[in-house]
N, C-alpha and C. Protein backbone atom coordinates (compact mmCIF):
# COMPACT_ATOMS: atom_id res chain seq x y z
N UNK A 1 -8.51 29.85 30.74
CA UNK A 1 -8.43 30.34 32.09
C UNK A 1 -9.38 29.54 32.96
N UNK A 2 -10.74 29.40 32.88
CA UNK A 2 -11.43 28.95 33.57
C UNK A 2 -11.28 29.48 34.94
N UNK A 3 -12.49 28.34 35.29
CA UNK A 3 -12.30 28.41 36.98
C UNK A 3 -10.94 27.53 37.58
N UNK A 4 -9.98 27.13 36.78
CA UNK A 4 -8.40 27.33 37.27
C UNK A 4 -8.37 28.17 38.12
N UNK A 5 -8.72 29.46 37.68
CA UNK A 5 -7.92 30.74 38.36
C UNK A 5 -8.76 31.19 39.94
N UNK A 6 -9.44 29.99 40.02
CA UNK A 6 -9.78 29.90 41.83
C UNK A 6 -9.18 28.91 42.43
N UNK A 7 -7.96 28.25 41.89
CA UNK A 7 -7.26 27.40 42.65
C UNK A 7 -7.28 27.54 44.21
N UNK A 8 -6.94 28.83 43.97
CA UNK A 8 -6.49 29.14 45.66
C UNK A 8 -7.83 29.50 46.68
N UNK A 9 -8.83 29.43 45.71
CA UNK A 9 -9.95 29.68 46.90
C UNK A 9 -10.20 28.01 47.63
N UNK A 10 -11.01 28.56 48.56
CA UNK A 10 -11.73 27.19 49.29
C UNK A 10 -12.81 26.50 48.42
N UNK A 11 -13.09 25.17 48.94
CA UNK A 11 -14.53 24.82 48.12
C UNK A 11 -15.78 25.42 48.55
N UNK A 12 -16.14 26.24 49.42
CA UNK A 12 -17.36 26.74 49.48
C UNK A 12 -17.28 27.59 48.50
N UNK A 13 -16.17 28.43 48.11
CA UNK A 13 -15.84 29.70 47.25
C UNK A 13 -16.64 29.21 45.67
N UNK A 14 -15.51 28.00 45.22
CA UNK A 14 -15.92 26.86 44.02
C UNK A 14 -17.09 27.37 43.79
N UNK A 15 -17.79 26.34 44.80
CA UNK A 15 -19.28 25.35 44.67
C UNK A 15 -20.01 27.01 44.54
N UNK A 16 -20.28 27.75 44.68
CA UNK A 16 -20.78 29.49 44.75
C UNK A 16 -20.68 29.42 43.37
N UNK A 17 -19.75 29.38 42.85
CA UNK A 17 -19.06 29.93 41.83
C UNK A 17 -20.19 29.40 40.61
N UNK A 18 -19.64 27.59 41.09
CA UNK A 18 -20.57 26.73 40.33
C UNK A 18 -21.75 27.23 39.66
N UNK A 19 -22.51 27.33 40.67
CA UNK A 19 -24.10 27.63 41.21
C UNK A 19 -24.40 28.85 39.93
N UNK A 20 -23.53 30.21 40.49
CA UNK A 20 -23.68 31.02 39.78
C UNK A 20 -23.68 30.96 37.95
N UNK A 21 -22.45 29.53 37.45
CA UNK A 21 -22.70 29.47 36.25
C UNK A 21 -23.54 28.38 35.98
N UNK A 22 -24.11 27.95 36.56
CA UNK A 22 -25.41 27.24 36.51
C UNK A 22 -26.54 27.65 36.04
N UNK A 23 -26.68 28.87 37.33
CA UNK A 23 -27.87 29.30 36.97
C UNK A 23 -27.76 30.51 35.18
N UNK A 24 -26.58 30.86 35.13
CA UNK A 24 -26.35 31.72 33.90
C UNK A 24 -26.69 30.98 32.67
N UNK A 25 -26.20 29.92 32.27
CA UNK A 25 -26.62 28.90 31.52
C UNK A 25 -28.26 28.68 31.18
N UNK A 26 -28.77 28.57 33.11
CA UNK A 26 -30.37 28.55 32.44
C UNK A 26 -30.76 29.70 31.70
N UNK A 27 -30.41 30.86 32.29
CA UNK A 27 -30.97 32.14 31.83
C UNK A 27 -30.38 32.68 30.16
N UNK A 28 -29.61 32.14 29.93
CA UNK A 28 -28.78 32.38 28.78
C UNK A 28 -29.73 31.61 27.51
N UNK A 29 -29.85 29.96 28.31
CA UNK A 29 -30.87 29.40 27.49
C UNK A 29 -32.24 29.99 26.92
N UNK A 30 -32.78 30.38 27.92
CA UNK A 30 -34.23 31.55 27.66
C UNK A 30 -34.16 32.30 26.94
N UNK A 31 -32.79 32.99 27.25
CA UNK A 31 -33.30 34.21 26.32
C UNK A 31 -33.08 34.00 24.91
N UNK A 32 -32.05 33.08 24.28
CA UNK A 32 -31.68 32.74 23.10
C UNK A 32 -32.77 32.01 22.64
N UNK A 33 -33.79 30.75 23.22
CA UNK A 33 -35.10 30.51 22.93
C UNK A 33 -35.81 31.81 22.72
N UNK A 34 -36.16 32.60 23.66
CA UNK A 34 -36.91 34.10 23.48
C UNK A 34 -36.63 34.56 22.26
N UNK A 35 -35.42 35.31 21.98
CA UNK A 35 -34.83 35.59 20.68
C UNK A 35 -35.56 34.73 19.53
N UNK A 36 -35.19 33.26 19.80
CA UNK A 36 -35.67 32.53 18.10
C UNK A 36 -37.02 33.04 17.58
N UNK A 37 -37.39 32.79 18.84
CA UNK A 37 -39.01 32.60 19.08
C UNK A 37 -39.59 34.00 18.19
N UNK A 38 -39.31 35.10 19.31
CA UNK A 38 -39.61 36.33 18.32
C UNK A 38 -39.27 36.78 17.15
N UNK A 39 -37.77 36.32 17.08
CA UNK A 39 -37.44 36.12 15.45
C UNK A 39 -38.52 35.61 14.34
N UNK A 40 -39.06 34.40 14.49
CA UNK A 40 -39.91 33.52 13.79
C UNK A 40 -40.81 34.32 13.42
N UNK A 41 -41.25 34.98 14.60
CA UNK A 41 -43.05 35.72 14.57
C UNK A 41 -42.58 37.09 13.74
N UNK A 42 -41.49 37.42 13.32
CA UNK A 42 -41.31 38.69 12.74
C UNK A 42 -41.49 38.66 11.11
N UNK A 43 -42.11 39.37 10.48
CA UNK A 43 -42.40 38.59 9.15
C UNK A 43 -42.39 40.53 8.05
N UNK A 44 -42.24 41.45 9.06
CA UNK A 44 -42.30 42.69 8.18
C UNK A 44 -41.05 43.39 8.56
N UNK A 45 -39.86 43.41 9.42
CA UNK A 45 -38.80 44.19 9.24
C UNK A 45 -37.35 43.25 9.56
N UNK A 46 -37.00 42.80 8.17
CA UNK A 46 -35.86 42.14 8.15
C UNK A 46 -34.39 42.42 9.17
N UNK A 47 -34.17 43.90 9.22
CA UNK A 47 -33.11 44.44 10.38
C UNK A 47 -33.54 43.42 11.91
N UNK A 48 -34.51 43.78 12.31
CA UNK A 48 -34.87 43.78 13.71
C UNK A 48 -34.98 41.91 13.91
N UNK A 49 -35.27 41.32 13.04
CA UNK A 49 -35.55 39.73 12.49
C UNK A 49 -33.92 39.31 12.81
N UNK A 50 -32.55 39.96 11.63
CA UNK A 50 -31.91 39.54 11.54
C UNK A 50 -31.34 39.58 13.38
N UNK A 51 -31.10 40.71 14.09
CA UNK A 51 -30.38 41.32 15.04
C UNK A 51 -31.03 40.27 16.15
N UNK A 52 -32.17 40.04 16.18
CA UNK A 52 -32.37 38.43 16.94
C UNK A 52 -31.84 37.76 17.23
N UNK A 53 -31.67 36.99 15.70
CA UNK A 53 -31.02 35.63 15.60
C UNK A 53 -29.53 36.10 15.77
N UNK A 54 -28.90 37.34 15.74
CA UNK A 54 -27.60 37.30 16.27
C UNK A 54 -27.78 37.40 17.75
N UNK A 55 -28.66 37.87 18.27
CA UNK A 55 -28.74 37.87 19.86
C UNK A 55 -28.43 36.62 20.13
N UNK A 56 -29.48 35.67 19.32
CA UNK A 56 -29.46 34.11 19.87
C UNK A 56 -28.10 33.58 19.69
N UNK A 57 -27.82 33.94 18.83
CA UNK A 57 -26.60 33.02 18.53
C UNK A 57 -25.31 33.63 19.16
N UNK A 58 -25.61 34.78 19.82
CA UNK A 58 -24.62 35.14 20.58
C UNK A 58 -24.86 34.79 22.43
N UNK A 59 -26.22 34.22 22.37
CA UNK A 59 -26.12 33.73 24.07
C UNK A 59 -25.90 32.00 23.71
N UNK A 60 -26.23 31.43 22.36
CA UNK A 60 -25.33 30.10 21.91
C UNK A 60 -23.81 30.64 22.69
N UNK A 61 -23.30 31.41 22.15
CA UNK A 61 -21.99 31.04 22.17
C UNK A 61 -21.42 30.98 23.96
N UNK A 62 -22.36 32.33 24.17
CA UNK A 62 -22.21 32.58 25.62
C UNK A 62 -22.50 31.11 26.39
N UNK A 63 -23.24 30.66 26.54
CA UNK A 63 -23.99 29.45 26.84
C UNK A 63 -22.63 28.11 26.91
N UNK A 64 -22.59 27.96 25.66
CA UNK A 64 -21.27 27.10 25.52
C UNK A 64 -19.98 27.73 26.47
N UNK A 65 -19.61 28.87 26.40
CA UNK A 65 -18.33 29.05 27.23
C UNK A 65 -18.78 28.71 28.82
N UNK A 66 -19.81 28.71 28.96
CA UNK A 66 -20.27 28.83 30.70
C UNK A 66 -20.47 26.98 30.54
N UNK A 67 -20.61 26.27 29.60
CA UNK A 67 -20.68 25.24 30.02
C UNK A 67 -19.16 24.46 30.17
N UNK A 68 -18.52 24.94 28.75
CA UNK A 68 -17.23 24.68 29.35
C UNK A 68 -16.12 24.90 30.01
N UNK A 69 -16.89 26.30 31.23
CA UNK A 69 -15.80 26.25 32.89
C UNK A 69 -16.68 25.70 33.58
N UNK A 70 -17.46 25.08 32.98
CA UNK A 70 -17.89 23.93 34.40
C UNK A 70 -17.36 22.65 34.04
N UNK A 71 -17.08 22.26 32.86
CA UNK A 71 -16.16 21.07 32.61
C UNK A 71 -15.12 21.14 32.82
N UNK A 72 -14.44 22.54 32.58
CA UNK A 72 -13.10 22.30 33.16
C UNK A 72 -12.89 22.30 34.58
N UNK A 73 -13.53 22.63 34.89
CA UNK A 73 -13.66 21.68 37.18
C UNK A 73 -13.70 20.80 37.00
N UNK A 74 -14.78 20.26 36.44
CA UNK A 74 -14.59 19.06 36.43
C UNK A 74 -13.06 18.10 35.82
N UNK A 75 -12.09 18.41 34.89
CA UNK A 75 -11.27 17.61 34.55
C UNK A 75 -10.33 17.79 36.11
């Protein structure tokens, strides 16, 4: 689907759009760093350790989809 499905807007609409998954990306990045990070330092309750690193690896994934509707504008 992507940002296809703003064909019909204007480019100020776009470039907004852009911006917005721009900045999601940074913030997505943080927190999945945050996640590792506290993961690492956790060394006495394996549950709360594991549920981390799925956080992280679930703003990985998030992260990647937001990067690729900004490539697909771009094609």
């Amino acid at each position: 689907m992507g940002l296809n499905m703003f064909n019909g807007k204007n480019k100020e609409e776009k470039g907004k759009l852009k911006e917005v998954l721009k900045t999601s990306i940074g913030i997505e990045e943080d927190l999945m760093r945050t996640y590792l990070i506290t993961a690492e330092r956790i060394h006495d309750d394996d549950e709360l350790k594991e549920r981390l690193e799925n956080f992280a690896e679930g703003n990985a994934k998030r992260t990647k989809q937001l990067i690729d509707e900004l490539n697909e504008e771009k094609s």
